[in-house]
C-alpha atoms as a PDB file:
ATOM      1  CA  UNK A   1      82.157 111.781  85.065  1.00  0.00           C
ATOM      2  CA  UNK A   2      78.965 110.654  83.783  1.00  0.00           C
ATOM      3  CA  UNK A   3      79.761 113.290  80.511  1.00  0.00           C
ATOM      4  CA  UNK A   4      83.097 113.450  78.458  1.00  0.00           C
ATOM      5  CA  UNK A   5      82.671 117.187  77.136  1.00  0.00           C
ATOM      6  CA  UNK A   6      80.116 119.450  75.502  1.00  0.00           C
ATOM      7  CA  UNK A   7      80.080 121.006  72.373  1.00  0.00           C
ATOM      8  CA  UNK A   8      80.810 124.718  72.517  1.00  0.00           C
ATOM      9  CA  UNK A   9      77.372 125.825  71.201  1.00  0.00           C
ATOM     10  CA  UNK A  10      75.652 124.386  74.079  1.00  0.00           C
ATOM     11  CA  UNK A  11      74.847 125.816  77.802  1.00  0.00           C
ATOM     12  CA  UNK A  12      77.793 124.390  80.163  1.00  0.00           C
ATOM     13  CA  UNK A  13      75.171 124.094  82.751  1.00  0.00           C
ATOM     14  CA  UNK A  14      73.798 120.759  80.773  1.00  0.00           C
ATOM     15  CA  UNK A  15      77.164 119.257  81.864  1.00  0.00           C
ATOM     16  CA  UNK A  16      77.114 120.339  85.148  1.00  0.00           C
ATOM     17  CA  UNK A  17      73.736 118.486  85.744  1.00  0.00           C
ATOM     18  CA  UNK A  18      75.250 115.314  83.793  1.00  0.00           C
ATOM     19  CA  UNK A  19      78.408 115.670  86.550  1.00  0.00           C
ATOM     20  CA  UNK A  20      75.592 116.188  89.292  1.00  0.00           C
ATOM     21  CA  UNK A  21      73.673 113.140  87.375  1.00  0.00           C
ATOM     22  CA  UNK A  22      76.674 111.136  88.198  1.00  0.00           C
ATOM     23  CA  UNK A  23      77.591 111.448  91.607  1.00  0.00           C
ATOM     24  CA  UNK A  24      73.830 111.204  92.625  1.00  0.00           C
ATOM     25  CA  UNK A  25      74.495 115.048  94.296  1.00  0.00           C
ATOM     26  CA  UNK A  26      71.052 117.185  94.755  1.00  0.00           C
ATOM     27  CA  UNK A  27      72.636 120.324  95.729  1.00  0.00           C
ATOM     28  CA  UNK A  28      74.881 120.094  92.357  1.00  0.00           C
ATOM     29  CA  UNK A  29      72.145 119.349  90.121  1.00  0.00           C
ATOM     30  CA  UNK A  30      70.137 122.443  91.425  1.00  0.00           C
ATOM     31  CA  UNK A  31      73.232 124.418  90.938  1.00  0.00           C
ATOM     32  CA  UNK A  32      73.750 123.553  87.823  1.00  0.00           C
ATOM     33  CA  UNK A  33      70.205 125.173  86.643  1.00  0.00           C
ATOM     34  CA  UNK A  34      70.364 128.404  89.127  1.00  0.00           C
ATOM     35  CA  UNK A  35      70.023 131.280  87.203  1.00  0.00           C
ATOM     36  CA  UNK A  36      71.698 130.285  83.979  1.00  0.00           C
ATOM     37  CA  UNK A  37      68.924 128.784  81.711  1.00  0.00           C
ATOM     38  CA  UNK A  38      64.894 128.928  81.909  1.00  0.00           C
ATOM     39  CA  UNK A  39      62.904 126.063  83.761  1.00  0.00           C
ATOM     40  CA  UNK A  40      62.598 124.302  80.109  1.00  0.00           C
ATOM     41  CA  UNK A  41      66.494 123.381  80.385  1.00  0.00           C
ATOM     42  CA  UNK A  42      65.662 120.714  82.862  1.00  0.00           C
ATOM     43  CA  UNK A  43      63.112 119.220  80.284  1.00  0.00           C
ATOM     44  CA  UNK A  44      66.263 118.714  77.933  1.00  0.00           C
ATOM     45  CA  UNK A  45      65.780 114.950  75.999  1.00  0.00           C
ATOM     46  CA  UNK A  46      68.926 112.989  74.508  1.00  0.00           C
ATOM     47  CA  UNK A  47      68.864 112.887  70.677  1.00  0.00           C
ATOM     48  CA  UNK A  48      70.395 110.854  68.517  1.00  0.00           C
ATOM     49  CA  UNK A  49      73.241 112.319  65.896  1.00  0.00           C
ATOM     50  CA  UNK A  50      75.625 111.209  63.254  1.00  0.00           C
ATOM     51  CA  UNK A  51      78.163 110.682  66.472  1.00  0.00           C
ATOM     52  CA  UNK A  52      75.306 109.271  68.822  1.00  0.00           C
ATOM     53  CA  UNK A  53      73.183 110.070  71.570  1.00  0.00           C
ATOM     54  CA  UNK A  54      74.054 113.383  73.224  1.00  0.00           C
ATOM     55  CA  UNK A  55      72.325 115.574  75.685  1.00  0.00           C
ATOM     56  CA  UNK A  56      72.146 119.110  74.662  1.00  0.00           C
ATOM     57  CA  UNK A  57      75.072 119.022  72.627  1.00  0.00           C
ATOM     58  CA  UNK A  58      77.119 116.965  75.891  1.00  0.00           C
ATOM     59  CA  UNK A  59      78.169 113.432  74.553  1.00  0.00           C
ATOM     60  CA  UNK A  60      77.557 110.742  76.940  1.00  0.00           C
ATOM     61  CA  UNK A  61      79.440 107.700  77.726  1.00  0.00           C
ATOM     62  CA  UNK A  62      78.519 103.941  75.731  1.00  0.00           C
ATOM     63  CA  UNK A  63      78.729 102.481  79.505  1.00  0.00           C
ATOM     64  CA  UNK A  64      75.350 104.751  80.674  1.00  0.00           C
ATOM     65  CA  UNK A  65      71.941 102.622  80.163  1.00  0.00           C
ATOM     66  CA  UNK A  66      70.390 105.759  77.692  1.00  0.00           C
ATOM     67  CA  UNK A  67      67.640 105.989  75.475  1.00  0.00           C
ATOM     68  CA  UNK A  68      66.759 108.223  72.760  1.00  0.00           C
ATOM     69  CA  UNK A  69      64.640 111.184  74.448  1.00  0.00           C
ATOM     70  CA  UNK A  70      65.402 110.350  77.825  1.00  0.00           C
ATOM     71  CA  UNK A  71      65.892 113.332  80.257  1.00  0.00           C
ATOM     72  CA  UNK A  72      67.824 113.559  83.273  1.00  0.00           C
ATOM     73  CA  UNK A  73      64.820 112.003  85.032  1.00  0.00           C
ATOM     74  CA  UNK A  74      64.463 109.121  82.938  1.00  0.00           C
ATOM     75  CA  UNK A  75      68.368 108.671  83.595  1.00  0.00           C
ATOM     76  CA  UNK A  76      67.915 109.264  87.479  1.00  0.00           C
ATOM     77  CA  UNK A  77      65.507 106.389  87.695  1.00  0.00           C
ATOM     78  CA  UNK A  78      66.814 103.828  85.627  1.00  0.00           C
ATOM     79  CA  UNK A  79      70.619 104.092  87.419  1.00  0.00           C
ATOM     80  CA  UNK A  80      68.549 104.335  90.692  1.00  0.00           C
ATOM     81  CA  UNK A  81      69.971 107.811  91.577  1.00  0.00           C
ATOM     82  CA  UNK A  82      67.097 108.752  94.459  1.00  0.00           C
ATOM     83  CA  UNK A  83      69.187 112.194  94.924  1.00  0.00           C
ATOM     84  CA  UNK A  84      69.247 113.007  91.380  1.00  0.00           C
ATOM     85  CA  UNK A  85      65.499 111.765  90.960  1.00  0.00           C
ATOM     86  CA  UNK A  86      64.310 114.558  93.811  1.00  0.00           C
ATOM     87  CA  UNK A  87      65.921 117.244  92.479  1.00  0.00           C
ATOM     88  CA  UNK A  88      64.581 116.804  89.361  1.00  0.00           C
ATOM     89  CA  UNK A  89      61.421 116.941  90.987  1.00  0.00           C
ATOM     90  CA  UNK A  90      62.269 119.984  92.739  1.00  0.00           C
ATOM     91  CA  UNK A  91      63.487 121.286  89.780  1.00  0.00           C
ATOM     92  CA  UNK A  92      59.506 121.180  88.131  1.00  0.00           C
ATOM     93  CA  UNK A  93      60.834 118.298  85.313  1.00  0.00           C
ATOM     94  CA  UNK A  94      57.756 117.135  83.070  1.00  0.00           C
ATOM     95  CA  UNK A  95      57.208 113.508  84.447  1.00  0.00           C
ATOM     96  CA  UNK A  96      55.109 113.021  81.269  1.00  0.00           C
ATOM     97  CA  UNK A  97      57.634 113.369  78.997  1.00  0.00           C
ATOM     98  CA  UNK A  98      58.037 109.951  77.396  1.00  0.00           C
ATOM     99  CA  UNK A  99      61.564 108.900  75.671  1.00  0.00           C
ATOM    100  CA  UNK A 100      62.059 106.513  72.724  1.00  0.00           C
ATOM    101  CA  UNK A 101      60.543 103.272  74.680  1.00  0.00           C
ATOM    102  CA  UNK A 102      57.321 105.240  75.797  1.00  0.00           C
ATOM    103  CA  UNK A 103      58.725 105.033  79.202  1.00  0.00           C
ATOM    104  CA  UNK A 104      57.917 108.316  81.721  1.00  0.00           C
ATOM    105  CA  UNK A 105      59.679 108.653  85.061  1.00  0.00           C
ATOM    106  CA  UNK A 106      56.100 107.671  87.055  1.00  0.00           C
ATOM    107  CA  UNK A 107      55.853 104.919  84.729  1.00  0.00           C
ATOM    108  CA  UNK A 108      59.851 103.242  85.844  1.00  0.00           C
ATOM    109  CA  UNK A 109      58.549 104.095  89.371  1.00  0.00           C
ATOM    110  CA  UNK A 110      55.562 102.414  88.806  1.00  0.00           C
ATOM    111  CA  UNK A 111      56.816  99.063  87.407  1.00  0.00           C
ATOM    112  CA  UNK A 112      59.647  98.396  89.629  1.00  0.00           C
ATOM    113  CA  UNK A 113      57.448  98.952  92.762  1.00  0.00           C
ATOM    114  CA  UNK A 114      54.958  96.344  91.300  1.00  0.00           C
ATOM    115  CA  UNK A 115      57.742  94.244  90.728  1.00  0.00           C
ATOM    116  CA  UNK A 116      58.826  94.458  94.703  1.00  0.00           C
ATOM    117  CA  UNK A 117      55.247  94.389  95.611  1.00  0.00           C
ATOM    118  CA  UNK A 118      54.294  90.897  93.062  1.00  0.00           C
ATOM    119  CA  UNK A 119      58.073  89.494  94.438  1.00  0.00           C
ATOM    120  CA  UNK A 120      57.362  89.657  98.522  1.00  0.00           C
ATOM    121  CA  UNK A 121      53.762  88.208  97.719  1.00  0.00           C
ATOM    122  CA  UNK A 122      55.340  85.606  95.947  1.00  0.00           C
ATOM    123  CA  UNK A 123      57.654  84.774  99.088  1.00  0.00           C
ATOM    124  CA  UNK A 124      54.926  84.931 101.458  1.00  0.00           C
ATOM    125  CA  UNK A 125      52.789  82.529  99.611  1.00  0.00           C
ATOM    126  CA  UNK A 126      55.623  80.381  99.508  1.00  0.00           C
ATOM    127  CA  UNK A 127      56.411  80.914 102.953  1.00  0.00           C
ATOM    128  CA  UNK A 128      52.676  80.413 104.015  1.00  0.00           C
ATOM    129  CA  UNK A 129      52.314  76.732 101.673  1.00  0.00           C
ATOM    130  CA  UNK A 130      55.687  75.112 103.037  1.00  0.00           C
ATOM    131  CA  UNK A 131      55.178  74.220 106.473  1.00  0.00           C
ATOM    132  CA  UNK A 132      58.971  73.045 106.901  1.00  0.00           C
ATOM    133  CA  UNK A 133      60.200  76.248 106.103  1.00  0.00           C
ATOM    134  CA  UNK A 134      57.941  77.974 108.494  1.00  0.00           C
ATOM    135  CA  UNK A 135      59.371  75.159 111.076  1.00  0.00           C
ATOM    136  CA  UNK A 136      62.807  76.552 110.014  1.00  0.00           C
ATOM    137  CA  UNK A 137      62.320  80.004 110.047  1.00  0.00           C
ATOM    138  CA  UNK A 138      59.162  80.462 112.447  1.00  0.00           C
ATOM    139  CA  UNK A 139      56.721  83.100 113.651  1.00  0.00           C
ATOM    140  CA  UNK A 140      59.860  85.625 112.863  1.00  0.00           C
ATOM    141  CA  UNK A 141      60.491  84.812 109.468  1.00  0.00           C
ATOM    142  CA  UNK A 142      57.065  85.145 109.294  1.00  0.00           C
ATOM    143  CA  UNK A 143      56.351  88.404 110.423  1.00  0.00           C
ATOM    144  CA  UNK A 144      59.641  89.673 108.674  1.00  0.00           C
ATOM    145  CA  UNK A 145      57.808  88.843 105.357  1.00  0.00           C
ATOM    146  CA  UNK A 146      54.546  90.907 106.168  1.00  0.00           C
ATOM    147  CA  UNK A 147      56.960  93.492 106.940  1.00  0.00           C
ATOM    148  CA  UNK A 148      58.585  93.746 103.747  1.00  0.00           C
ATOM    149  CA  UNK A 149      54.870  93.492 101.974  1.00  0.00           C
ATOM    150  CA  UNK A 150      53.745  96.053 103.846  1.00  0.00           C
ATOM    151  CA  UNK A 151      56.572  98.598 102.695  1.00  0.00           C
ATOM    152  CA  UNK A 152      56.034  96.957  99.140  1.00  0.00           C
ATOM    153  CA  UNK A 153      52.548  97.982  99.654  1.00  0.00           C
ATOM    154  CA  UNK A 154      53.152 101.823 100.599  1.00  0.00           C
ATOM    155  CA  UNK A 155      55.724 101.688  98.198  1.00  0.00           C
ATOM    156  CA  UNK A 156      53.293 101.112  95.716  1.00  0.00           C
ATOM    157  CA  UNK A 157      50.873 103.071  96.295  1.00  0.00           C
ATOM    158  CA  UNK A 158      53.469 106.070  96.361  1.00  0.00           C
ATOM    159  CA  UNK A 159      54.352 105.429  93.041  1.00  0.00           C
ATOM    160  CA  UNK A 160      50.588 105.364  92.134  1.00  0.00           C
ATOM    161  CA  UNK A 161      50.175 109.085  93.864  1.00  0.00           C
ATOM    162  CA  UNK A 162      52.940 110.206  91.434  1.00  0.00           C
ATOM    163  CA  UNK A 163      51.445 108.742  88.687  1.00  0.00           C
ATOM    164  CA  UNK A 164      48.117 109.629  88.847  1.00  0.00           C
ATOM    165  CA  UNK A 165      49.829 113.115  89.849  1.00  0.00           C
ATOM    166  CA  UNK A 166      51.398 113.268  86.223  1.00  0.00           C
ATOM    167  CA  UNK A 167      48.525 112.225  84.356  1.00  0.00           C
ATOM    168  CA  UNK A 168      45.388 112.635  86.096  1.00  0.00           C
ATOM    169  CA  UNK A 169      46.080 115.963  87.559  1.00  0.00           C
ATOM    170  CA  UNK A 170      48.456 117.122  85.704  1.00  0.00           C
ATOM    171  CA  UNK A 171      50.719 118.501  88.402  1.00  0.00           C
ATOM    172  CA  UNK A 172      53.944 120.227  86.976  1.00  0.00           C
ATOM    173  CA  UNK A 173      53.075 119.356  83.361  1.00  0.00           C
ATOM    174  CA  UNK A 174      51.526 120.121  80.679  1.00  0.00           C
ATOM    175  CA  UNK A 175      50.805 117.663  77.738  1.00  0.00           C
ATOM    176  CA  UNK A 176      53.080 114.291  77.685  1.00  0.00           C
ATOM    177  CA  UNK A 177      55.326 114.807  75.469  1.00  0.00           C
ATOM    178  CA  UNK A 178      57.070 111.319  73.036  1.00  0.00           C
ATOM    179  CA  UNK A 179      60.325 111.267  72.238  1.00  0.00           C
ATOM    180  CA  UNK A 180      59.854 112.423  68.069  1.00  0.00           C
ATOM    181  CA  UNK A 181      58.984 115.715  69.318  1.00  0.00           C
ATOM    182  CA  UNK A 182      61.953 116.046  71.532  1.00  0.00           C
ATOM    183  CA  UNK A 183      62.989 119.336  69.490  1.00  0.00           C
ATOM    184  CA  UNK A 184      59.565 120.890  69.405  1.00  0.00           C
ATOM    185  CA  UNK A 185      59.513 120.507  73.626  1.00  0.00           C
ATOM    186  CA  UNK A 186      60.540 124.007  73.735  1.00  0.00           C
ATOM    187  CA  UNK A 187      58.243 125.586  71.510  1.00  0.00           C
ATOM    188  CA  UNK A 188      54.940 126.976  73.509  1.00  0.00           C
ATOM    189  CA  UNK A 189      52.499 129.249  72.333  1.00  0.00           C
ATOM    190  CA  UNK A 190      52.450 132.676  74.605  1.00  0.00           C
ATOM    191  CA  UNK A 191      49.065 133.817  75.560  1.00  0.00           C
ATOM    192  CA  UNK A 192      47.736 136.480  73.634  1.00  0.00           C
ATOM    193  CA  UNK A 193      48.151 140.111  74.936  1.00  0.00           C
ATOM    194  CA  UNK A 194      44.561 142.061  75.185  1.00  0.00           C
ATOM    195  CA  UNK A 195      45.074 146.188  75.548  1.00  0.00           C
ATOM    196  CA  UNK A 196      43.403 147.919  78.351  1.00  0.00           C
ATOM    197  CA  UNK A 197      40.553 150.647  76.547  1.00  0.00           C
ATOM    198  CA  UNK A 198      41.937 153.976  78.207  1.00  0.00           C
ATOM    199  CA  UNK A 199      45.484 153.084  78.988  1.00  0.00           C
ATOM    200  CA  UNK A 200      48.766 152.980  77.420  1.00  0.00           C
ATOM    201  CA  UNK A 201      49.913 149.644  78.349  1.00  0.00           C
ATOM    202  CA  UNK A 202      48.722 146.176  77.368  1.00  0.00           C
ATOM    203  CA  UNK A 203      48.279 143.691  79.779  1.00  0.00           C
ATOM    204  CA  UNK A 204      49.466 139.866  79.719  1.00  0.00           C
END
């Protein structure tokens, strides 16, 4: 498992979502978060400690790429865990939050589909200026390269909608939040209560 064990203090359901982390399991990592803590769980950030980075109290393995304030999103993307990475979604994560290396989850997305979309140009340019490899390969070869550019291309420009979803938008976020203020993530001001002239109740 993707956690070795969590320290008593902390909410068993962070370990669960580690376990559901792991074995890339969707279903699991929305168990993990029914009913047991409030939507701000699933914004939990690794901190470092005297003993090293844990998550919520949960150690985690020297084997897993982590940073310092990554979150189960910034975990999901980096290990390539598409499962995970929905559910987190679904789950209403902050894709703004950014971890030690200023990285967000739209961000990850962002680079690696550039870096498909700048690699299959790369090979059709190639393609395209060697004339004996399109002797060898053909009109096929060919047209299997603008097939792969073209799913680079929507690819992309996915990854852009999420982006620009995050920070344009600001769809399922509020302000980006760095890794330093990891333990002030939780802290929101409520909205002031106003009372109602002629009534005993005060509305929100």
């Amino acid at each position: 498992p993707l956690a070795t064990h969590c320290m008593p203090s902390k909410n068993e359901c962070l370990l669960a979502a580690l376990d559901a982390l792991a074995s890339n399991d969707a279903e699991a990592m929305h168990s993990a978060f029914q009913g047991q803590l409030s939507g701000r769980a699933i914004n939990t950030q690794t901190e470092e400690t005297s003993s090293g980075l844990t998550f919520g109290g949960c150690e985690l393995p020297t084997a897993v790429s982590v940073y310092k304030g990554d979150t189960l999103l910034h975990m999901a993307m980096r290990a390539k865990l598409w499962n995970a990475r929905r559910a987190c979604v679904e789950l209403g994560i902050n894709p703004a939050i950014e971890n030690a290396h200023q990285e967000t989850g739209p961000g990850m997305q962002v680079l690696a589909s550039s870096q498909r979309l700048v690699l299959v140009a790369l090979v059709g340019l190639f393609l395209l200026n060697s004339p004996w490899l399109q002797g060898t390969v053909g009109q096929l070869g060919t047209a299997f390269t603008v097939l792969l550019g073209l799913v680079a291309l929507v690819d992309g420009l996915l990854a852009l909608r999420w982006w620009c979803c995050a920070f344009v938008f600001k769809v399922g976020q509020g302000r980006p939040v760095r890794a330093r203020n990891a333990g002030k993530a939780e802290q929101t001001s409520k909205p002031a209560r106003k009372k109602v002239k002629g009534r005993g109740r005060t509305d929100s």
